[in-house]
C-alpha atoms as a PDB file:
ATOM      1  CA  UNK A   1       0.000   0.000   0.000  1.00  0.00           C
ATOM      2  CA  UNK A   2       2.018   2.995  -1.201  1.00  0.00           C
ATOM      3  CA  UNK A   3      -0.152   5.777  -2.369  1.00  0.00           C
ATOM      4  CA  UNK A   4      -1.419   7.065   0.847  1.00  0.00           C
ATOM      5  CA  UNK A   5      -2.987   9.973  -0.826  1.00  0.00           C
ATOM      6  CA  UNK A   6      -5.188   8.317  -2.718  1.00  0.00           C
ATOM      7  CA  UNK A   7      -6.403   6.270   0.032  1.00  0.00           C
ATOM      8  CA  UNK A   8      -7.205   9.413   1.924  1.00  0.00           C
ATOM      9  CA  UNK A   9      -9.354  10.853  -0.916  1.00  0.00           C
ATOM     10  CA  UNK A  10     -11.156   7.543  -1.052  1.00  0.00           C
ATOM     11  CA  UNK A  11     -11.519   6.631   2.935  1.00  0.00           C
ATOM     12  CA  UNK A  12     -12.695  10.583   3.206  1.00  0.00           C
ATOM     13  CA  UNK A  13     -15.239  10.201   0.415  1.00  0.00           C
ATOM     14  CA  UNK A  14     -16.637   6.949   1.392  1.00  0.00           C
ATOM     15  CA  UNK A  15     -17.599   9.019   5.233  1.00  0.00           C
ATOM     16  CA  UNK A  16     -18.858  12.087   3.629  1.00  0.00           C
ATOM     17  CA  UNK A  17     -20.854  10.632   1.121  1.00  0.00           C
ATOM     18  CA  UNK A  18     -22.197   7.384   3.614  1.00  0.00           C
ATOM     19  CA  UNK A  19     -22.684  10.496   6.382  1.00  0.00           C
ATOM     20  CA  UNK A  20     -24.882  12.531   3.597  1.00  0.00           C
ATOM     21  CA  UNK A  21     -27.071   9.727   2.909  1.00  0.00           C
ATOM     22  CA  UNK A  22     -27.425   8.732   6.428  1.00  0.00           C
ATOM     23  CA  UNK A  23     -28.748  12.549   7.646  1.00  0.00           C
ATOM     24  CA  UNK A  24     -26.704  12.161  10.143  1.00  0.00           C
ATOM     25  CA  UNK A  25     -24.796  15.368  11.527  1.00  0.00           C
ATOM     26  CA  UNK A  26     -21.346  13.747  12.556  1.00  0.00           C
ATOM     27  CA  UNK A  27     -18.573  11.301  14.114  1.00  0.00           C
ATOM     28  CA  UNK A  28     -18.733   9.797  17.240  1.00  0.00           C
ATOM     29  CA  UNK A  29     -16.020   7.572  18.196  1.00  0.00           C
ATOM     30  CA  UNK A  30     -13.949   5.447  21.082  1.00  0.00           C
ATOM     31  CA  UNK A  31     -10.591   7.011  21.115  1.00  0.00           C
ATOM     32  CA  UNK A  32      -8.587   4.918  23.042  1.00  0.00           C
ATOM     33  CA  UNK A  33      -5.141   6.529  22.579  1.00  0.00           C
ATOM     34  CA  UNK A  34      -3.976   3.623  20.029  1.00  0.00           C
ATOM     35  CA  UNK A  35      -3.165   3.428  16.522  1.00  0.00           C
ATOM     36  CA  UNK A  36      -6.685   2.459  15.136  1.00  0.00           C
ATOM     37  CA  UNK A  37      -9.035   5.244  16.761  1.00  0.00           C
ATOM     38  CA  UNK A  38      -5.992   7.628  15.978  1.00  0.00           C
ATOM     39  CA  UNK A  39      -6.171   6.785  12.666  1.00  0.00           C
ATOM     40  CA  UNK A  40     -10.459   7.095  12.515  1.00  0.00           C
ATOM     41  CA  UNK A  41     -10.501   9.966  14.560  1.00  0.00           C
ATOM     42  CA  UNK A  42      -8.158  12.178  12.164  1.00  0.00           C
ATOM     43  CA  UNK A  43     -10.082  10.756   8.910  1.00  0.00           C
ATOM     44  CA  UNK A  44     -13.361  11.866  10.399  1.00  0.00           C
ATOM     45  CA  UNK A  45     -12.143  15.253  11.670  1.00  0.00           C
ATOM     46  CA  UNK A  46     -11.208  16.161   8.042  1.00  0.00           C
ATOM     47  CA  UNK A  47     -15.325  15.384   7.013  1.00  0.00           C
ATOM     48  CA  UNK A  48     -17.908  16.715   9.559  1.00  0.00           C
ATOM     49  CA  UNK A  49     -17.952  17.660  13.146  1.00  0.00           C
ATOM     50  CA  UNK A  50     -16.565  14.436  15.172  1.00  0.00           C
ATOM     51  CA  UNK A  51     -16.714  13.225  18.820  1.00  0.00           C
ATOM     52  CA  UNK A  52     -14.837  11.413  21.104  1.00  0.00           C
ATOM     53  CA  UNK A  53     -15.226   9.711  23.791  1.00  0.00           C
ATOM     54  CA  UNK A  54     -12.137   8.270  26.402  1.00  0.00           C
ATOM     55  CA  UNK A  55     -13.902   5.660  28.300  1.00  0.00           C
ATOM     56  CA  UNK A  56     -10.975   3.919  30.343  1.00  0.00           C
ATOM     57  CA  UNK A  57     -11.587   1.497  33.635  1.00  0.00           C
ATOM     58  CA  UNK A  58      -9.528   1.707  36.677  1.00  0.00           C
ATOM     59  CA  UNK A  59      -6.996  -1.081  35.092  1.00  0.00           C
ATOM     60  CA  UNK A  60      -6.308   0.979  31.774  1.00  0.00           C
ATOM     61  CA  UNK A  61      -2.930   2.065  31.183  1.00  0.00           C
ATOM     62  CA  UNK A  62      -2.446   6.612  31.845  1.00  0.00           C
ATOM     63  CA  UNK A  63       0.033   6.625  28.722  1.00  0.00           C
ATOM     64  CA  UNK A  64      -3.283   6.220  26.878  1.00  0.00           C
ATOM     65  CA  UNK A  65      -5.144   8.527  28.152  1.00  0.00           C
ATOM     66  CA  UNK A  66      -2.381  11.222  27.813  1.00  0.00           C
ATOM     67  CA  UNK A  67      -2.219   9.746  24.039  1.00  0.00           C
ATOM     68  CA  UNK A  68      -5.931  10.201  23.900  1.00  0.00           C
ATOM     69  CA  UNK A  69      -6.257  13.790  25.055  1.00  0.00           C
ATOM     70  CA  UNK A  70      -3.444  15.341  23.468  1.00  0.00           C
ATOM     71  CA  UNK A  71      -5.072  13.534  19.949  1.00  0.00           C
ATOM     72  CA  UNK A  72      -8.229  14.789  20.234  1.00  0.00           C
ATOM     73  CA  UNK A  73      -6.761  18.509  21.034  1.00  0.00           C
ATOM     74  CA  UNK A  74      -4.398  18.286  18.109  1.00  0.00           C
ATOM     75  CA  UNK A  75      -7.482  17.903  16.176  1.00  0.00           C
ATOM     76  CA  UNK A  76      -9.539  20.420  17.928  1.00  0.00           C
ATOM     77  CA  UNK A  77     -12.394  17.741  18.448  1.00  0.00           C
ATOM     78  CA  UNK A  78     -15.145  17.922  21.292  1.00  0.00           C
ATOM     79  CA  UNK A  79     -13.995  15.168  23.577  1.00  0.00           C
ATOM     80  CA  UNK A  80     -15.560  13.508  26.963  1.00  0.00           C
ATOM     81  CA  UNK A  81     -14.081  11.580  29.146  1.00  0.00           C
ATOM     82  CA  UNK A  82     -16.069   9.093  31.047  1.00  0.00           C
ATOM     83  CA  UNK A  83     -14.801   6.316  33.508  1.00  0.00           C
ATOM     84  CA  UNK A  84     -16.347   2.945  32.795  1.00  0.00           C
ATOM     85  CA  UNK A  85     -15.121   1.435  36.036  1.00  0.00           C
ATOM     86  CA  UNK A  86     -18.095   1.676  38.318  1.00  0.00           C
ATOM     87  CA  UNK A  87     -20.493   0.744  35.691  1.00  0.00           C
ATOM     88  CA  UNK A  88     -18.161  -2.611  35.350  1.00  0.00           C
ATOM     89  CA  UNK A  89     -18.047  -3.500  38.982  1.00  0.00           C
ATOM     90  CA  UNK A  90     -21.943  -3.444  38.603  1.00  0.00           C
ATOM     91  CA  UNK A  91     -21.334  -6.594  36.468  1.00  0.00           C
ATOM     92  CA  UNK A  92     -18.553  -8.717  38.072  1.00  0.00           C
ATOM     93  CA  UNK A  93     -20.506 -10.304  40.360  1.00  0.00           C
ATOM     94  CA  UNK A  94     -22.657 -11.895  37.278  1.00  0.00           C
ATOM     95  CA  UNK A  95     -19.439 -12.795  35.182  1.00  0.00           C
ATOM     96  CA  UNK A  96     -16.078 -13.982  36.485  1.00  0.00           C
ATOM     97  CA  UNK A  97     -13.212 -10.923  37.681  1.00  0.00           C
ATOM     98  CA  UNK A  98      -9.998 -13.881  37.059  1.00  0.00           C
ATOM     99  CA  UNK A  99     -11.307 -13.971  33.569  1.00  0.00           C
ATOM    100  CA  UNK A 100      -9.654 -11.545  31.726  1.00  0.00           C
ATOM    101  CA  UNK A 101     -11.049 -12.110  28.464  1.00  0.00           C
ATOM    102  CA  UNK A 102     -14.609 -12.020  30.057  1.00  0.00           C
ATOM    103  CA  UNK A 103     -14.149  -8.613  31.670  1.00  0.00           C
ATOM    104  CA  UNK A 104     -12.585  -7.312  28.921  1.00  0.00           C
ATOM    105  CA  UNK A 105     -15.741  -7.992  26.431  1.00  0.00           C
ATOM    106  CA  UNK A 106     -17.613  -6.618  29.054  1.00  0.00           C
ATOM    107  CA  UNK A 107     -15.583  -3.520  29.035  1.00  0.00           C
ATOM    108  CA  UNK A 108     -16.203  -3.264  25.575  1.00  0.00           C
ATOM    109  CA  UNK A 109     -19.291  -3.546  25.061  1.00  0.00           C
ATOM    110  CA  UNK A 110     -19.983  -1.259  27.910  1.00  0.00           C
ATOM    111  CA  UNK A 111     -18.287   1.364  25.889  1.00  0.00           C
ATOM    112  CA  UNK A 112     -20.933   0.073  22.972  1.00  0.00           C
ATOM    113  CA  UNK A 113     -23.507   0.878  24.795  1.00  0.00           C
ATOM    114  CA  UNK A 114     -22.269   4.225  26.062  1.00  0.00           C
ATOM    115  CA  UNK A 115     -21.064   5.133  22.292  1.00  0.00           C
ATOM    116  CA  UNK A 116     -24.622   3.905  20.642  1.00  0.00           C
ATOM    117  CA  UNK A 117     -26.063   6.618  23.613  1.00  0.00           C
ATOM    118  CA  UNK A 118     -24.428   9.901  22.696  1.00  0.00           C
ATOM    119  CA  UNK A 119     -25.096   8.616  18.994  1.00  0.00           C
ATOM    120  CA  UNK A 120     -28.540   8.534  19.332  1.00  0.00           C
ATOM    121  CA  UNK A 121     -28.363  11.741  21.407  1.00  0.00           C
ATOM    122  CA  UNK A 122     -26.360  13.890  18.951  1.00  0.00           C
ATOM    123  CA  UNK A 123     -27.831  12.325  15.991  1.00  0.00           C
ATOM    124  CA  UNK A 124     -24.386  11.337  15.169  1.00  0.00           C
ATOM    125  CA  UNK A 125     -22.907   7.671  13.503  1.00  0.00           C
ATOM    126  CA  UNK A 126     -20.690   5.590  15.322  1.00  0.00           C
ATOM    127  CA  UNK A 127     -17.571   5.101  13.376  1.00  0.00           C
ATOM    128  CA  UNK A 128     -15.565   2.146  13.871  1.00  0.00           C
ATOM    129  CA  UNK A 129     -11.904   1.312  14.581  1.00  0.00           C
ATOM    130  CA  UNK A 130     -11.314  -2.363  13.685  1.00  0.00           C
ATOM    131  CA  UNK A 131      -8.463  -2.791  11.287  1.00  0.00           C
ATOM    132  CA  UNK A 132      -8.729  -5.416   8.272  1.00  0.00           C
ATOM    133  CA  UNK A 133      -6.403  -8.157  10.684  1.00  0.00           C
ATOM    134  CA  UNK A 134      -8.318  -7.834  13.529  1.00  0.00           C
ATOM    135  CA  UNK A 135     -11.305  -8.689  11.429  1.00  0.00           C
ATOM    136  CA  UNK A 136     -10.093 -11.428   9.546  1.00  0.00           C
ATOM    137  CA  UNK A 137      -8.707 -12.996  12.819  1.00  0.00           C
ATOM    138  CA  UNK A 138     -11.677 -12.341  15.325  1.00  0.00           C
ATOM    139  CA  UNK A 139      -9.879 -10.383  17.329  1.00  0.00           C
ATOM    140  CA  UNK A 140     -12.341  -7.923  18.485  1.00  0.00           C
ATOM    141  CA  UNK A 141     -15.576  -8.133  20.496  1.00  0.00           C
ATOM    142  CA  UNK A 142     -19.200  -8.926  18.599  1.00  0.00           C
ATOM    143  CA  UNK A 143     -21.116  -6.612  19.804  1.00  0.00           C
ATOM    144  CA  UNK A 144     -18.446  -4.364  21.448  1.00  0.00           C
ATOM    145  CA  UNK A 145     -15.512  -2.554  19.753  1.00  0.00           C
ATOM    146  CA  UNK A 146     -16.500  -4.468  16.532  1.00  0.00           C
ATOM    147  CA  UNK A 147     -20.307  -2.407  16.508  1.00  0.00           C
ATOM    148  CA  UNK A 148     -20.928   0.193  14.224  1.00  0.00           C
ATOM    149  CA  UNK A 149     -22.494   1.845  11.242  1.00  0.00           C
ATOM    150  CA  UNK A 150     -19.275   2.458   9.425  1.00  0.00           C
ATOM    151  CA  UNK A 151     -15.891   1.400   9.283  1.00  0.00           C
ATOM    152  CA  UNK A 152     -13.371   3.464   7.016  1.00  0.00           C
ATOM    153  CA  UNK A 153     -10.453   1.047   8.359  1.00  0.00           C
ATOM    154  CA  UNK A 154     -11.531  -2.342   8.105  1.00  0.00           C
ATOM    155  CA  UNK A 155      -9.951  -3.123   4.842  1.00  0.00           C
ATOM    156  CA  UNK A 156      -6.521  -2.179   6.022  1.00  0.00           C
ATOM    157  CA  UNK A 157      -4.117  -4.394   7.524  1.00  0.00           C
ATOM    158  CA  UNK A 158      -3.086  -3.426  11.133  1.00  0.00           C
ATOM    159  CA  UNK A 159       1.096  -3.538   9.303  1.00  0.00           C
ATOM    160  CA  UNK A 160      -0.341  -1.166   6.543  1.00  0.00           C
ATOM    161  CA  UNK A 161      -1.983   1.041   8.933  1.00  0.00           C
ATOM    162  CA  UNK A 162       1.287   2.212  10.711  1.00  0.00           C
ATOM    163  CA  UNK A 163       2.970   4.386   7.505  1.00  0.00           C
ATOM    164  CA  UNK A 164      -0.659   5.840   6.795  1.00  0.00           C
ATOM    165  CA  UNK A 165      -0.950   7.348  10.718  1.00  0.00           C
ATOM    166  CA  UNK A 166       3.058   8.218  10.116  1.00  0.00           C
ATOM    167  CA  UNK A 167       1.225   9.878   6.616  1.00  0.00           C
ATOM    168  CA  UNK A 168      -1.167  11.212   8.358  1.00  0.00           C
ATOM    169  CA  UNK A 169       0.945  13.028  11.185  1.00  0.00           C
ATOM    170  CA  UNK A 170      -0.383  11.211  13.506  1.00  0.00           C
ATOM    171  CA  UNK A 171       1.647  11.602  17.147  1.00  0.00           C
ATOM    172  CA  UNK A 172       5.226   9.166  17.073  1.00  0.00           C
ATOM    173  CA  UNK A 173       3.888   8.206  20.508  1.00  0.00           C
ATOM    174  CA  UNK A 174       0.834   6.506  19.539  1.00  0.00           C
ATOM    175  CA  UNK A 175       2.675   4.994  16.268  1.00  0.00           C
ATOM    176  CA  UNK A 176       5.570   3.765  18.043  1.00  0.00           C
ATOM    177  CA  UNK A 177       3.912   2.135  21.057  1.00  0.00           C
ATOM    178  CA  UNK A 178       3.151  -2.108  21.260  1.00  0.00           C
ATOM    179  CA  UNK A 179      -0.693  -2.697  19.714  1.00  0.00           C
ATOM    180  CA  UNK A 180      -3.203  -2.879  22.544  1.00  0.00           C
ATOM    181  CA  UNK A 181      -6.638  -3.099  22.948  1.00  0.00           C
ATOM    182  CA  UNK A 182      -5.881  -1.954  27.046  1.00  0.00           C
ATOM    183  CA  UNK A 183      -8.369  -4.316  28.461  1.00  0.00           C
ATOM    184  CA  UNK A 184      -5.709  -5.226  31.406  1.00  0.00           C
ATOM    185  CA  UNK A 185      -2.912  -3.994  32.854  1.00  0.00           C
ATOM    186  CA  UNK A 186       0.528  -4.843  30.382  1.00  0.00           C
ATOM    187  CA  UNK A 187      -2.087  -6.342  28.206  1.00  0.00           C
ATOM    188  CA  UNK A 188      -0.677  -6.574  24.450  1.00  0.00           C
ATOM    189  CA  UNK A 189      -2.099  -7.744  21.047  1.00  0.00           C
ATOM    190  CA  UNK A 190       0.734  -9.305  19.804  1.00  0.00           C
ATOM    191  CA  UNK A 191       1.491 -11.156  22.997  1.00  0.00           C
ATOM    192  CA  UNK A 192      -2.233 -12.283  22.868  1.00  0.00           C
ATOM    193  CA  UNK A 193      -1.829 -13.606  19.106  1.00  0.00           C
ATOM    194  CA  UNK A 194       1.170 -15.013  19.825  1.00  0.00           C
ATOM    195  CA  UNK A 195       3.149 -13.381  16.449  1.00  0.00           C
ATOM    196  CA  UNK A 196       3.942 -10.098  15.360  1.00  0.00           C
ATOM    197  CA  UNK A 197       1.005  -8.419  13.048  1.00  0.00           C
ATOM    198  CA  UNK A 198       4.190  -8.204  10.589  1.00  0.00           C
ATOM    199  CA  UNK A 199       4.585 -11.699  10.380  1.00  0.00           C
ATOM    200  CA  UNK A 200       0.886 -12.239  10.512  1.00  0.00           C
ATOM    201  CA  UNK A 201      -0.382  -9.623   7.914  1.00  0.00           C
ATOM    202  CA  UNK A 202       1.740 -11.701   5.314  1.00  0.00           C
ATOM    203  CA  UNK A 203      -0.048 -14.571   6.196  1.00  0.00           C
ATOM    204  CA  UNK A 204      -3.358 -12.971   5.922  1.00  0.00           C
ATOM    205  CA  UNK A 205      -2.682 -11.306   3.056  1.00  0.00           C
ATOM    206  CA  UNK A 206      -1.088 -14.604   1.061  1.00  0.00           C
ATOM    207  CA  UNK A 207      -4.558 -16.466   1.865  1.00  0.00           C
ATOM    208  CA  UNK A 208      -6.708 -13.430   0.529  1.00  0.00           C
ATOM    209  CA  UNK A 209      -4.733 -13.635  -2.581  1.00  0.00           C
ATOM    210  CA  UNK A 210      -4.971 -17.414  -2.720  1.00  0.00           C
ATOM    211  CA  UNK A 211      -1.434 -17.329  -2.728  1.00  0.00           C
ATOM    212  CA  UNK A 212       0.785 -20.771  -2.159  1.00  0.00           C
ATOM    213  CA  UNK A 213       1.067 -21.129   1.463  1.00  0.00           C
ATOM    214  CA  UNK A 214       3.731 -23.559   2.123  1.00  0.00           C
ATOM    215  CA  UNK A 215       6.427 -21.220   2.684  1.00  0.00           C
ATOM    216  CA  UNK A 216       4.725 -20.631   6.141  1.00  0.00           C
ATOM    217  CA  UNK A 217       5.673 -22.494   9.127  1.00  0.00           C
ATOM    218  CA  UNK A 218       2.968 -24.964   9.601  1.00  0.00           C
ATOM    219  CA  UNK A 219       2.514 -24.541  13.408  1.00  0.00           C
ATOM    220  CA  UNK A 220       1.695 -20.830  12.986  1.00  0.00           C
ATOM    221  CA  UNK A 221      -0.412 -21.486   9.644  1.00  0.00           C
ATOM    222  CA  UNK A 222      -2.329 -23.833  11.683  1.00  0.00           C
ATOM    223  CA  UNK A 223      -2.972 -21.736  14.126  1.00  0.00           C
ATOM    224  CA  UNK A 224      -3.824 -18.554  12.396  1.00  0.00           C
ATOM    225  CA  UNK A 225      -6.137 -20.227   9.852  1.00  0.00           C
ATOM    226  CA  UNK A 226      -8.215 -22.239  13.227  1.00  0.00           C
ATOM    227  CA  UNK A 227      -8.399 -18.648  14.336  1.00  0.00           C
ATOM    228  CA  UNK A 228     -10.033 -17.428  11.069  1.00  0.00           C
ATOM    229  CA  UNK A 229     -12.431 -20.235  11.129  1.00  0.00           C
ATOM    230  CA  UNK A 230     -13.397 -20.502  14.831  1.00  0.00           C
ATOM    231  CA  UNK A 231     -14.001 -16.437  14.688  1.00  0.00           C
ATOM    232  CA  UNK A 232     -15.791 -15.664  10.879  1.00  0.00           C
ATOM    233  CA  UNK A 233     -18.995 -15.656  12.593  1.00  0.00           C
ATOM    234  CA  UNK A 234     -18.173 -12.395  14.051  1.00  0.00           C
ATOM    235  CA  UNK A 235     -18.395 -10.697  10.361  1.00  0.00           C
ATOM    236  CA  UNK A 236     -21.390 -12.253   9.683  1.00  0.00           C
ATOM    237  CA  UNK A 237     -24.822 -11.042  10.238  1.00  0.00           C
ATOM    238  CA  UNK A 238     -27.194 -13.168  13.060  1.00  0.00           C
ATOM    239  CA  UNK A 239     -28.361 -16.525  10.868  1.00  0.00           C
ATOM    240  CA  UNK A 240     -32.428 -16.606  10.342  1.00  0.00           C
ATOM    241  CA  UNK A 241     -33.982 -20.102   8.443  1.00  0.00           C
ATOM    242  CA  UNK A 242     -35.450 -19.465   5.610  1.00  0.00           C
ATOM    243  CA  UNK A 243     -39.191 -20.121   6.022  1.00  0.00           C
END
């Protein structure tokens, strides 16, 4: 992916013209202080009046939320800040605190629901952060951080994604840091997936182009492609019979 200006033109089309047909007067988004939301949040700003809302809990890491502030100032976007962590605690006791992954899909979709609020209240569409890898792989919450109407990112690979926010202008801080969603303490993508999104993102993008696949070691083809499988029902819409 080399010609970042065209993909500008066309990611900043495909929100104006998907926000004129929807009526719709703006952005809202989940600005976490990562690479994804950076990305989103600077696309939108360039469109139509864009909000953002910080929502960490009590376990998310401060570097972010520095990240997160100074981004949204740099772009001179109407920002909130709202602590999820009480609302959480409310549902512990019905899930299970030791469970990590749990609690974290709580967490997002917590932030779903708050997101899906201020939409309906400002009339504005929530815009979504998910790059293309994260897709292909599942690795996102149905229902959470993977809900909304639009999605200018989700056909670019997480590797791909760093030289557009480094296009963009986007703050060395939030380029340079390790991927992470932030649902725990020294949480980390890569550490979650087990490879780098270098090392996967040729993978991925060697099975999209039905490319040979042998060159691959067969341990980490296995497990990527199980990944794929077990999680495709996450891009898919709920099944209905046909009656």
């Amino acid at each position: 992916m080399e010609n970042f200006k065209l993909l500008e033109n066309n990611l900043l089309n495909f929100l104006d013209s998907y926000l004129k047909a929807s009526k719709a007067k703006g952005f809202i988004i989940g600005v976490s202080g990562g690479l994804d939301s950076a990305v989103v949040a600077t696309l939108c700003s360039k469109v139509a009046p864009t909000k953002a809302l910080i929502m960490p809990t009590s376990s998310s890491n401060q570097a972010n939320l520095v990240d997160a502030l100074n981004l949204c100032k740099s772009l001179k976007i109407d920002y909130q800040i709202i602590d999820i962590s009480e609302i959480l605690d409310k549902f512990l006791p019905f899930s299970d605190p030791n469970n990590r992954l749990r609690v974290g899909n709580i967490a997002a979709r917590i932030r779903m629901i708050i997101l899906y609020d201020h939409s309906s209240k400002f009339d504005f569409l929530v815009v979504g952060t998910s790059n293309k890898s994260e897709r292909m792989l599942g690795y996102g919450t149905i229902y959470g951080d993977m809900a909304c109407a639009l999605n200018p990112i989700a056909n670019i690979y997480k590797s791909d994604l760093f030289e557009f926010a480094s296009y963009l202008d986007i703050d060395k801080n939030i380029i340079n840091k390790a991927p992470s969603a932030d649902l725990w303490q020294n949480q980390s993508d890569e550490n979650d997936l087990g490879y780098s999104y270098e090392q996967i993102d040729k993978l991925l993008k060697a099975i999209e182009n039905n490319q040979d696949l042998s060159k691959f070691d067969n341990k980490f083809k296995d497990e990527i492609t199980t990944r794929i499988a077990k999680n495709s029902f996450k891009l898919k819409l709920p099944a209905i019979p046909n009656i």
